[in-house]
PDB file of N, CA and C in Angstrom:
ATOM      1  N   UNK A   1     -40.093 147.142 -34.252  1.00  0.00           N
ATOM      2  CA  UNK A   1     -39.602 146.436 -33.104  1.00  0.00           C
ATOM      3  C   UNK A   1     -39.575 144.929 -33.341  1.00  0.00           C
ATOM      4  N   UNK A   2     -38.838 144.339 -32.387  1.00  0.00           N
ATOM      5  CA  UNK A   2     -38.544 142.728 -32.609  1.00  0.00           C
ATOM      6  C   UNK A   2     -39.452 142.393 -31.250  1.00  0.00           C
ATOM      7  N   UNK A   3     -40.691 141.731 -31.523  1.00  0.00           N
ATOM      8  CA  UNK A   3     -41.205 141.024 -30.544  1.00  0.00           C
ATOM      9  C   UNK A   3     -41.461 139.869 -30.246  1.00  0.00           C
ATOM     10  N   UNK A   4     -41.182 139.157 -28.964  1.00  0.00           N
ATOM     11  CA  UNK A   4     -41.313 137.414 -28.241  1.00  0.00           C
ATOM     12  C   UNK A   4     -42.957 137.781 -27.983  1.00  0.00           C
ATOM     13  N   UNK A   5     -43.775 136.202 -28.673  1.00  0.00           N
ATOM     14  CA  UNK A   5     -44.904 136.586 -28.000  1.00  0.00           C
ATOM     15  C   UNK A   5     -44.821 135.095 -27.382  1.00  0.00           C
ATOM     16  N   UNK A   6     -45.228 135.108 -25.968  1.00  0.00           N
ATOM     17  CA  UNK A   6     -45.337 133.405 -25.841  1.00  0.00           C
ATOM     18  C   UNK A   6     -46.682 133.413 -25.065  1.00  0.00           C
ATOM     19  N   UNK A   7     -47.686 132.430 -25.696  1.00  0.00           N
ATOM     20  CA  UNK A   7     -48.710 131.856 -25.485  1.00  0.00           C
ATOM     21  C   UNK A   7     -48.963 130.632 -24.273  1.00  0.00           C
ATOM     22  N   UNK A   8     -47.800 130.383 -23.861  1.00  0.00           N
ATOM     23  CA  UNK A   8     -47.874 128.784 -23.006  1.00  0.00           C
ATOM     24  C   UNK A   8     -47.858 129.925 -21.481  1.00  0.00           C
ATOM     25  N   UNK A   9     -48.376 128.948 -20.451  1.00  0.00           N
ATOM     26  CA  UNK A   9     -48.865 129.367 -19.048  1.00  0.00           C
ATOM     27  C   UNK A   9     -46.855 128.599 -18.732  1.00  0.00           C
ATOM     28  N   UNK A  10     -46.097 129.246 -19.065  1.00  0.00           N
ATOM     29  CA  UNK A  10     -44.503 128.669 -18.739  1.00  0.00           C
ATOM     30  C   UNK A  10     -43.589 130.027 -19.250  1.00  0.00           C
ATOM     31  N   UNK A  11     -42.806 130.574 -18.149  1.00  0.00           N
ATOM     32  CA  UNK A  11     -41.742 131.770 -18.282  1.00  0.00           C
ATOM     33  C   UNK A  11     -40.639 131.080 -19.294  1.00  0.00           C
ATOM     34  N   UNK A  12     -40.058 131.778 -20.004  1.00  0.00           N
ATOM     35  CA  UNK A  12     -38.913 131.582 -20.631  1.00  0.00           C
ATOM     36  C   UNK A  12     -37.737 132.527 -20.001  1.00  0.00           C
ATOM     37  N   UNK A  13     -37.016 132.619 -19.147  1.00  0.00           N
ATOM     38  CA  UNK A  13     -36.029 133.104 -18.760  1.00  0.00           C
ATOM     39  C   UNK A  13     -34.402 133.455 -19.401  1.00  0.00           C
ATOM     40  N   UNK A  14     -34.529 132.478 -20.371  1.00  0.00           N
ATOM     41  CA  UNK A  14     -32.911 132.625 -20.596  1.00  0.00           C
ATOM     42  C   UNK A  14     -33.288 132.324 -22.242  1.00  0.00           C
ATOM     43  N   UNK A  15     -33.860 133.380 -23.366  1.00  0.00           N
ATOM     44  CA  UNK A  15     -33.843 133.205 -24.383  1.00  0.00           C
ATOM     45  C   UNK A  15     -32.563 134.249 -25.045  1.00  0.00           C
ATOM     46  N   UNK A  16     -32.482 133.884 -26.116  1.00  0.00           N
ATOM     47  CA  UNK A  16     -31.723 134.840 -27.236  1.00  0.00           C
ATOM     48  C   UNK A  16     -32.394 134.808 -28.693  1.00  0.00           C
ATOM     49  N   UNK A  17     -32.417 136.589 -29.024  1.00  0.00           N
ATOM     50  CA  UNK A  17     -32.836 136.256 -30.223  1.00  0.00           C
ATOM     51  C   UNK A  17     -31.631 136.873 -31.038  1.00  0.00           C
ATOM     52  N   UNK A  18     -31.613 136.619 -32.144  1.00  0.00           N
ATOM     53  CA  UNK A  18     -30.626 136.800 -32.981  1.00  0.00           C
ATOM     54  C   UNK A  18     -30.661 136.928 -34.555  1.00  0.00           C
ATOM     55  N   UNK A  19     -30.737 138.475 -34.682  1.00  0.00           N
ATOM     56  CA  UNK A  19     -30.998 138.915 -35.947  1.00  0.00           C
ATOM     57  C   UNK A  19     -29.913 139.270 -37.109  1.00  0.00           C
ATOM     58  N   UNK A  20     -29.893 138.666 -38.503  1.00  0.00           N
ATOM     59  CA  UNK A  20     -28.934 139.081 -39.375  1.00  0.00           C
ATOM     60  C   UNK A  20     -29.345 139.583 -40.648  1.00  0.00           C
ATOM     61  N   UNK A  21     -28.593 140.114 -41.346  1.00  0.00           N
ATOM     62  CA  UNK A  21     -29.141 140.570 -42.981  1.00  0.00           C
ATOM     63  C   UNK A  21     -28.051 140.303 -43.605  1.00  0.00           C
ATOM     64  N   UNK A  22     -28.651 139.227 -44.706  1.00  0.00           N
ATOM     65  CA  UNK A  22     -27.672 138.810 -46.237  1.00  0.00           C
ATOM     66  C   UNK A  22     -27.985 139.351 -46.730  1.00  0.00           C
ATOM     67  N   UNK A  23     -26.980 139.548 -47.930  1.00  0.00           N
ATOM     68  CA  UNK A  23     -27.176 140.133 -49.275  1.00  0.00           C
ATOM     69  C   UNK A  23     -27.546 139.162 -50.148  1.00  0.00           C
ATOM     70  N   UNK A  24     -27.943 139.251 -52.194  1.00  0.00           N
ATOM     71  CA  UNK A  24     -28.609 138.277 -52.637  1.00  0.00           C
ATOM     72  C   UNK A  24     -27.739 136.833 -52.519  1.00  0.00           C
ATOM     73  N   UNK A  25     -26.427 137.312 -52.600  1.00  0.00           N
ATOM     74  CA  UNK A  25     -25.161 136.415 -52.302  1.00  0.00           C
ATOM     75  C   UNK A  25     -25.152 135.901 -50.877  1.00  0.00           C
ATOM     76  N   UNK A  26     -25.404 135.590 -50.133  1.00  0.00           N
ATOM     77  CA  UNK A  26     -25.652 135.601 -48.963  1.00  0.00           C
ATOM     78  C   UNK A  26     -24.399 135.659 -48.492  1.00  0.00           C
ATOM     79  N   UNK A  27     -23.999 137.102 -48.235  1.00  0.00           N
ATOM     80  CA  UNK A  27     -22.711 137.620 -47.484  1.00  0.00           C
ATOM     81  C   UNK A  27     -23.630 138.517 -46.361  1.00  0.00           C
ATOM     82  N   UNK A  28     -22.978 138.259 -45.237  1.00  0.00           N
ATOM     83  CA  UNK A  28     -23.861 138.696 -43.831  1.00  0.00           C
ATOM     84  C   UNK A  28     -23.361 140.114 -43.827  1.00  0.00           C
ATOM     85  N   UNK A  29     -24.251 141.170 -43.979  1.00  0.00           N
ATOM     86  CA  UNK A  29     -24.263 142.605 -43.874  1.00  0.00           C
ATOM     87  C   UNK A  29     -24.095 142.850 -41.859  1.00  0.00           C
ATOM     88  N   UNK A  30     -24.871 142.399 -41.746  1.00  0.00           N
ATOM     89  CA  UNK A  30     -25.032 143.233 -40.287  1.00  0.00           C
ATOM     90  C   UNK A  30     -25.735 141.656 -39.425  1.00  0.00           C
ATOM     91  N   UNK A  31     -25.011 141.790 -37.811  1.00  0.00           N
ATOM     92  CA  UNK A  31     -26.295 140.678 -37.121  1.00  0.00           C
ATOM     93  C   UNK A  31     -25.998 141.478 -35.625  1.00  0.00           C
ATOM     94  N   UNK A  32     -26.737 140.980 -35.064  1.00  0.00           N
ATOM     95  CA  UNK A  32     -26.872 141.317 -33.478  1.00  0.00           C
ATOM     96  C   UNK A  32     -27.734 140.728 -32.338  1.00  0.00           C
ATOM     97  N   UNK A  33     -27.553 140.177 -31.398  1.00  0.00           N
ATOM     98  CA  UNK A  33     -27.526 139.539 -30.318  1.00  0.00           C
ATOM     99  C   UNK A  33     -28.035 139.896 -29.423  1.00  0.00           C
ATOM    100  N   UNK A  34     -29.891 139.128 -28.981  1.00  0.00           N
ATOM    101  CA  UNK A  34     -30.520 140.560 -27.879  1.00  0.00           C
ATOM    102  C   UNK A  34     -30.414 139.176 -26.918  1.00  0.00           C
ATOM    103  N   UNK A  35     -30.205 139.383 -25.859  1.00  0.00           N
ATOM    104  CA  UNK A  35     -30.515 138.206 -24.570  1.00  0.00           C
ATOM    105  C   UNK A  35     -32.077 138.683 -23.860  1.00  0.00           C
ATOM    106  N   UNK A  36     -32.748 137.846 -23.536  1.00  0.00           N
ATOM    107  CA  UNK A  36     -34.062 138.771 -23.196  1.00  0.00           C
ATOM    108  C   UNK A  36     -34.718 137.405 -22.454  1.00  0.00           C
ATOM    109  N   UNK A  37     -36.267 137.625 -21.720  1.00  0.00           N
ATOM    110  CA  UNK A  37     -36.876 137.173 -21.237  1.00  0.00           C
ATOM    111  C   UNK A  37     -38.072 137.053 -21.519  1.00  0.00           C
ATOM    112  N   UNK A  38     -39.182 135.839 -21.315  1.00  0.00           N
ATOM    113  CA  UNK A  38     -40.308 136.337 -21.657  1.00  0.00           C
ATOM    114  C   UNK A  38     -41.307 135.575 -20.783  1.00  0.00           C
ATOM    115  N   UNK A  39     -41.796 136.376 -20.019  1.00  0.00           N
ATOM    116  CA  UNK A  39     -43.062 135.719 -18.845  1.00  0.00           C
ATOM    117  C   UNK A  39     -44.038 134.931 -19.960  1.00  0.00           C
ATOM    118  N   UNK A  40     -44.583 134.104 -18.664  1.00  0.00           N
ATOM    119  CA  UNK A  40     -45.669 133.384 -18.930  1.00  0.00           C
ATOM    120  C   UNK A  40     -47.363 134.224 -20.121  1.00  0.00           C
ATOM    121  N   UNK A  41     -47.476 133.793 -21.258  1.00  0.00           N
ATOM    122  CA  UNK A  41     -48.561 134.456 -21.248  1.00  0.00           C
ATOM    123  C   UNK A  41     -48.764 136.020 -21.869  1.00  0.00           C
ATOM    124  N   UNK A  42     -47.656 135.961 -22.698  1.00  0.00           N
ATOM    125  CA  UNK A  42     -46.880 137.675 -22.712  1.00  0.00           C
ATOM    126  C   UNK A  42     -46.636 138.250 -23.965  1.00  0.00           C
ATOM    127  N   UNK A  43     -45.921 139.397 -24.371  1.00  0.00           N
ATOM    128  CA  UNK A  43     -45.875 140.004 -25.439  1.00  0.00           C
ATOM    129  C   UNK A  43     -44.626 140.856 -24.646  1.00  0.00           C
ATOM    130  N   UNK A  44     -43.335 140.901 -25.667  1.00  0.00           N
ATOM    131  CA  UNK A  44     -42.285 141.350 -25.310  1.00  0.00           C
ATOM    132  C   UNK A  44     -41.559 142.224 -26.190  1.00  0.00           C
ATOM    133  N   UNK A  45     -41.492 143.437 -26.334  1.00  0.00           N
ATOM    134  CA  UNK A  45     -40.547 144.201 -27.090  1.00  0.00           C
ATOM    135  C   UNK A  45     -38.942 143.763 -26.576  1.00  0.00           C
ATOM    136  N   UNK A  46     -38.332 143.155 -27.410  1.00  0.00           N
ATOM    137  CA  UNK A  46     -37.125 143.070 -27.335  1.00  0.00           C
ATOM    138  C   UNK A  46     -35.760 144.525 -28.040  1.00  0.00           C
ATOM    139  N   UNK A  47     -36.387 144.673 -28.764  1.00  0.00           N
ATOM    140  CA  UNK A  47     -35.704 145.508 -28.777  1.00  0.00           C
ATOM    141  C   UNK A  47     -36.027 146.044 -30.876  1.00  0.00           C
ATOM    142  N   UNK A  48     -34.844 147.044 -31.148  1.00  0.00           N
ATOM    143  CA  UNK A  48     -35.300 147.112 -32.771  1.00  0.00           C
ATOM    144  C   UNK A  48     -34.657 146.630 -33.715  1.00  0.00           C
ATOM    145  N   UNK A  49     -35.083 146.691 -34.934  1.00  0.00           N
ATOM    146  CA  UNK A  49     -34.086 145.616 -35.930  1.00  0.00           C
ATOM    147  C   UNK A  49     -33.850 147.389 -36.522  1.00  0.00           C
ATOM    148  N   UNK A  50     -32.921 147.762 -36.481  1.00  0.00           N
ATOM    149  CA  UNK A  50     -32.113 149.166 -37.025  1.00  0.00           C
ATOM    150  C   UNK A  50     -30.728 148.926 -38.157  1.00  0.00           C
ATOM    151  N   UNK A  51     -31.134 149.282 -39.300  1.00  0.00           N
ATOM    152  CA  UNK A  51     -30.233 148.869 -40.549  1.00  0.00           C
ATOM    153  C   UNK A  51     -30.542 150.006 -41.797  1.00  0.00           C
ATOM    154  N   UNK A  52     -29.360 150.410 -42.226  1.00  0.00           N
ATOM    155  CA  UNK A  52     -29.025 151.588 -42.914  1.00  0.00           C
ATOM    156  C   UNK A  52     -28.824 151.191 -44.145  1.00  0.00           C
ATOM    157  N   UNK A  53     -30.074 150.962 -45.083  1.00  0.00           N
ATOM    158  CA  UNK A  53     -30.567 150.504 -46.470  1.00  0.00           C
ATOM    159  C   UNK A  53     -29.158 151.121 -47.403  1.00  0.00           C
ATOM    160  N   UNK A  54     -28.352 150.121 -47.957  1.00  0.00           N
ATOM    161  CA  UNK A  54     -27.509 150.628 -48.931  1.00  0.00           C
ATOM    162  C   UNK A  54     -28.413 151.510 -49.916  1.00  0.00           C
ATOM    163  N   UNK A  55     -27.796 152.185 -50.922  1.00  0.00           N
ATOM    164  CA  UNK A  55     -28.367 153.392 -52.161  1.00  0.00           C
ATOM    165  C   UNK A  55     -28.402 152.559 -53.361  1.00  0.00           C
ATOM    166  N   UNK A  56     -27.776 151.750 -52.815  1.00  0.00           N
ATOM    167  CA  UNK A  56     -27.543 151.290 -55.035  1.00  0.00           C
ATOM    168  C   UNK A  56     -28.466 150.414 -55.401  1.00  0.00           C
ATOM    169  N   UNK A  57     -29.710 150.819 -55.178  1.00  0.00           N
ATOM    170  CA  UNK A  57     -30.723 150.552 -55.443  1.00  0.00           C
ATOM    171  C   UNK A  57     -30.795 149.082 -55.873  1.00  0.00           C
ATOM    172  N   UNK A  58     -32.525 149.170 -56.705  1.00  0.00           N
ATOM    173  CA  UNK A  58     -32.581 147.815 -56.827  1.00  0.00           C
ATOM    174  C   UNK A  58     -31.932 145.749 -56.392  1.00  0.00           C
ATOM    175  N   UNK A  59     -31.984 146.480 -54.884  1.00  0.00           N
ATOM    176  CA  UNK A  59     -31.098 144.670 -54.403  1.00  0.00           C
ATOM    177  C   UNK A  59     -31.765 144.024 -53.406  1.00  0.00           C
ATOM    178  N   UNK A  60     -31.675 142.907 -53.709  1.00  0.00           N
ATOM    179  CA  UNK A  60     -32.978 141.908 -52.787  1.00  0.00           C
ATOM    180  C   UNK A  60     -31.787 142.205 -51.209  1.00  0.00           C
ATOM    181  N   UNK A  61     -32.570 141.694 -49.945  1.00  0.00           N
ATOM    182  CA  UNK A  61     -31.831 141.484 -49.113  1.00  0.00           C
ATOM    183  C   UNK A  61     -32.630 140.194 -48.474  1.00  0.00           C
ATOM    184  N   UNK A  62     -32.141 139.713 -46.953  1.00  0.00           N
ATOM    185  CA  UNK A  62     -32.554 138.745 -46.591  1.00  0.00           C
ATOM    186  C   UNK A  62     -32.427 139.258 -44.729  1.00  0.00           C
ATOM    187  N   UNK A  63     -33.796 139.526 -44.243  1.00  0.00           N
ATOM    188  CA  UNK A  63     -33.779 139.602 -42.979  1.00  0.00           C
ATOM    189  C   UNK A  63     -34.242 138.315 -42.355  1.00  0.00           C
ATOM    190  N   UNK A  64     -33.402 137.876 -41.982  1.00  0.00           N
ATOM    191  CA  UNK A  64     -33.319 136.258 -40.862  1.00  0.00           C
ATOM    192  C   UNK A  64     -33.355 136.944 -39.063  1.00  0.00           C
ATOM    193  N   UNK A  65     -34.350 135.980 -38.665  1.00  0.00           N
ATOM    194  CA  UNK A  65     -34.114 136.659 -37.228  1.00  0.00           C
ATOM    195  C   UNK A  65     -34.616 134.883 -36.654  1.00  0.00           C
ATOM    196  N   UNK A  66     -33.807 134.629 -35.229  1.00  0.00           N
ATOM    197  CA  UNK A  66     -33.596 133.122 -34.871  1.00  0.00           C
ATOM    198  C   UNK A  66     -33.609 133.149 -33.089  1.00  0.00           C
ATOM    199  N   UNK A  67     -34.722 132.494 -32.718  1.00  0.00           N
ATOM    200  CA  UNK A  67     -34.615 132.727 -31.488  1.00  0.00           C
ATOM    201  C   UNK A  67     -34.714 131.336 -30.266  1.00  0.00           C
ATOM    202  N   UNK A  68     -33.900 131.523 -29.431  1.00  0.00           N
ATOM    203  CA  UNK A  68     -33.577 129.918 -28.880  1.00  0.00           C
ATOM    204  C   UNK A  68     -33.046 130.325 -27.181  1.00  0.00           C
ATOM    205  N   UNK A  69     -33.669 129.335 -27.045  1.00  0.00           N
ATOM    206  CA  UNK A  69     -33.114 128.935 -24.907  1.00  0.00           C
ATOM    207  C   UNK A  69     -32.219 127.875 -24.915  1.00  0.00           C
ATOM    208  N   UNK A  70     -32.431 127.570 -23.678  1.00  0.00           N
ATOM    209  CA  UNK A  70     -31.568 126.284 -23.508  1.00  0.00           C
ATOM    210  C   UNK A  70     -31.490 124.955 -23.567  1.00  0.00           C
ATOM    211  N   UNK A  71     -32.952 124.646 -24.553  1.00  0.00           N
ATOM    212  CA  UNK A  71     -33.247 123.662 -25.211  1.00  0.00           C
ATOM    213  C   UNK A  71     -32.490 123.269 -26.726  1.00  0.00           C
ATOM    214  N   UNK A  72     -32.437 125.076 -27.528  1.00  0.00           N
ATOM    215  CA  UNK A  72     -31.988 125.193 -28.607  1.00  0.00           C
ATOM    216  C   UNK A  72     -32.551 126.119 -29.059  1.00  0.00           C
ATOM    217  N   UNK A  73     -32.767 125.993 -30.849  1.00  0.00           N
ATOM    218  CA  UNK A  73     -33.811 126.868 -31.135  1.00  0.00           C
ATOM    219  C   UNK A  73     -35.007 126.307 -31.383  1.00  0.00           C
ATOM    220  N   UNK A  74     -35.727 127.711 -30.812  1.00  0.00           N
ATOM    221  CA  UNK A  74     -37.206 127.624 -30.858  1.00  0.00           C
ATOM    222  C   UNK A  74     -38.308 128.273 -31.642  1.00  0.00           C
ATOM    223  N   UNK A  75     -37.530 129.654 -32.796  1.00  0.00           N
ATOM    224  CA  UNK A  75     -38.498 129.835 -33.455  1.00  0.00           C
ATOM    225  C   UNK A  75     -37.292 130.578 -34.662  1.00  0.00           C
ATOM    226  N   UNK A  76     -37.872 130.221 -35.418  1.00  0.00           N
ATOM    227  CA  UNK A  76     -36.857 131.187 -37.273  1.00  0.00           C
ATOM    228  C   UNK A  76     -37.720 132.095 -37.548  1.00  0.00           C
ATOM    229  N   UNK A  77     -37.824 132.668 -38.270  1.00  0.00           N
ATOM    230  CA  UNK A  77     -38.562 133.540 -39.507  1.00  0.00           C
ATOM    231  C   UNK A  77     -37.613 134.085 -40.192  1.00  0.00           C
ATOM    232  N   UNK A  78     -37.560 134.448 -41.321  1.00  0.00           N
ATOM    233  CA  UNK A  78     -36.962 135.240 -42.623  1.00  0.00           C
ATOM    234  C   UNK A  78     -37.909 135.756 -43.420  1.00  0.00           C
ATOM    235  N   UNK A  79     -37.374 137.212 -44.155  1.00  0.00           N
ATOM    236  CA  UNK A  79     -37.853 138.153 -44.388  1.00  0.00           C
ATOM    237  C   UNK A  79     -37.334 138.857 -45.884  1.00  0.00           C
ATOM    238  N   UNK A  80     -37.970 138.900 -46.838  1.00  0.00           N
ATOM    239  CA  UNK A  80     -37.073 138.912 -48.303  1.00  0.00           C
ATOM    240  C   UNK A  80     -37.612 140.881 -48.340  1.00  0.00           C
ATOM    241  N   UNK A  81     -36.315 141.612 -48.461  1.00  0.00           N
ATOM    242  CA  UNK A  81     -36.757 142.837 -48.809  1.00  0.00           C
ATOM    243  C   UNK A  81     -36.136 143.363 -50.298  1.00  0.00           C
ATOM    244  N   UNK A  82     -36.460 143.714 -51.076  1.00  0.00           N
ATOM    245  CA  UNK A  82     -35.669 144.647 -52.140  1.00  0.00           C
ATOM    246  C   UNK A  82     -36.002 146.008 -52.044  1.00  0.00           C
ATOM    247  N   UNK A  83     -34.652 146.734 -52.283  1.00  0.00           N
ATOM    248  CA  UNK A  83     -35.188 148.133 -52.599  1.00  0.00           C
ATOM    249  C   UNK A  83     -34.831 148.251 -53.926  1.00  0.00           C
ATOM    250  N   UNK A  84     -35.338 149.529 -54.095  1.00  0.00           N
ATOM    251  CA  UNK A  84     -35.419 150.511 -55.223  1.00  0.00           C
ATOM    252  C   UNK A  84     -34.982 151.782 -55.181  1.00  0.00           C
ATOM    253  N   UNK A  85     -34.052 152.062 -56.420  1.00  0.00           N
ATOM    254  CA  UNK A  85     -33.851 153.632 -56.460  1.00  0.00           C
ATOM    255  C   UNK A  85     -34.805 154.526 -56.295  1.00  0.00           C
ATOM    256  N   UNK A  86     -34.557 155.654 -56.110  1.00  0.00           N
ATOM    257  CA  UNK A  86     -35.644 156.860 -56.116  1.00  0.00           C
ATOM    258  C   UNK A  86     -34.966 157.921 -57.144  1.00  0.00           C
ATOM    259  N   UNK A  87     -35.216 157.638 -57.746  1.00  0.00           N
ATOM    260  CA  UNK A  87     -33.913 158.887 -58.541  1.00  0.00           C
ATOM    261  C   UNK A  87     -35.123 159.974 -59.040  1.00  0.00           C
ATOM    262  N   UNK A  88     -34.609 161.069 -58.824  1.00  0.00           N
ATOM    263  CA  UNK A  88     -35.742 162.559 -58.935  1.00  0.00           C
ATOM    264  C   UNK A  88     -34.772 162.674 -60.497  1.00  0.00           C
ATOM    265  N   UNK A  89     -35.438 162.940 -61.493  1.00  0.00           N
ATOM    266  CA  UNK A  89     -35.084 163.703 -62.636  1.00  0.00           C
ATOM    267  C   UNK A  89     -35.352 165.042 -62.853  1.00  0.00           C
TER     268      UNK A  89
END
């Protein structure tokens, strides 16, 4: 799951978070757009980061997720994954 945690005694009402995945090239595979809220003091399931791992093994990816009100943005993180084949002989 993608979760808002906010610590300040102040509601956030009108956030967006906004999640994408590059490839090592940074060509944007997939992104998507949650609008959400987050009370004072809180912990928020926004929703899930759901993505269908290409096969051809061995390739770095890049999970970026960016979240902002109407100030701007207010928090980044990125996320380096590679997979790996599984090949049964």
């Amino acid at each position: 799951g993608i979760f808002v945690v906010n610590d300040y005694l102040t509601d956030y009402p009108e956030l967006t978070v906004r999640w994408w995945i590059e490839d090592a090239k940074g060509n944007k595979l997939e992104e998507h757009v949650i609008p959400c809220s987050c009370p004072e003091n809180s912990l928020v399931n926004v929703g899930d980061l759901e993505w269908t791992v290409p096969t051809d093994g061995n390739a770095p990816y890049q999970i970026n997720v960016e979240m902002t009100g109407p100030s701007g943005i207010l928090s980044t993180n990125d996320y380096e994954v590679k997979t790996t084949s599984n090949q049964n002989n």
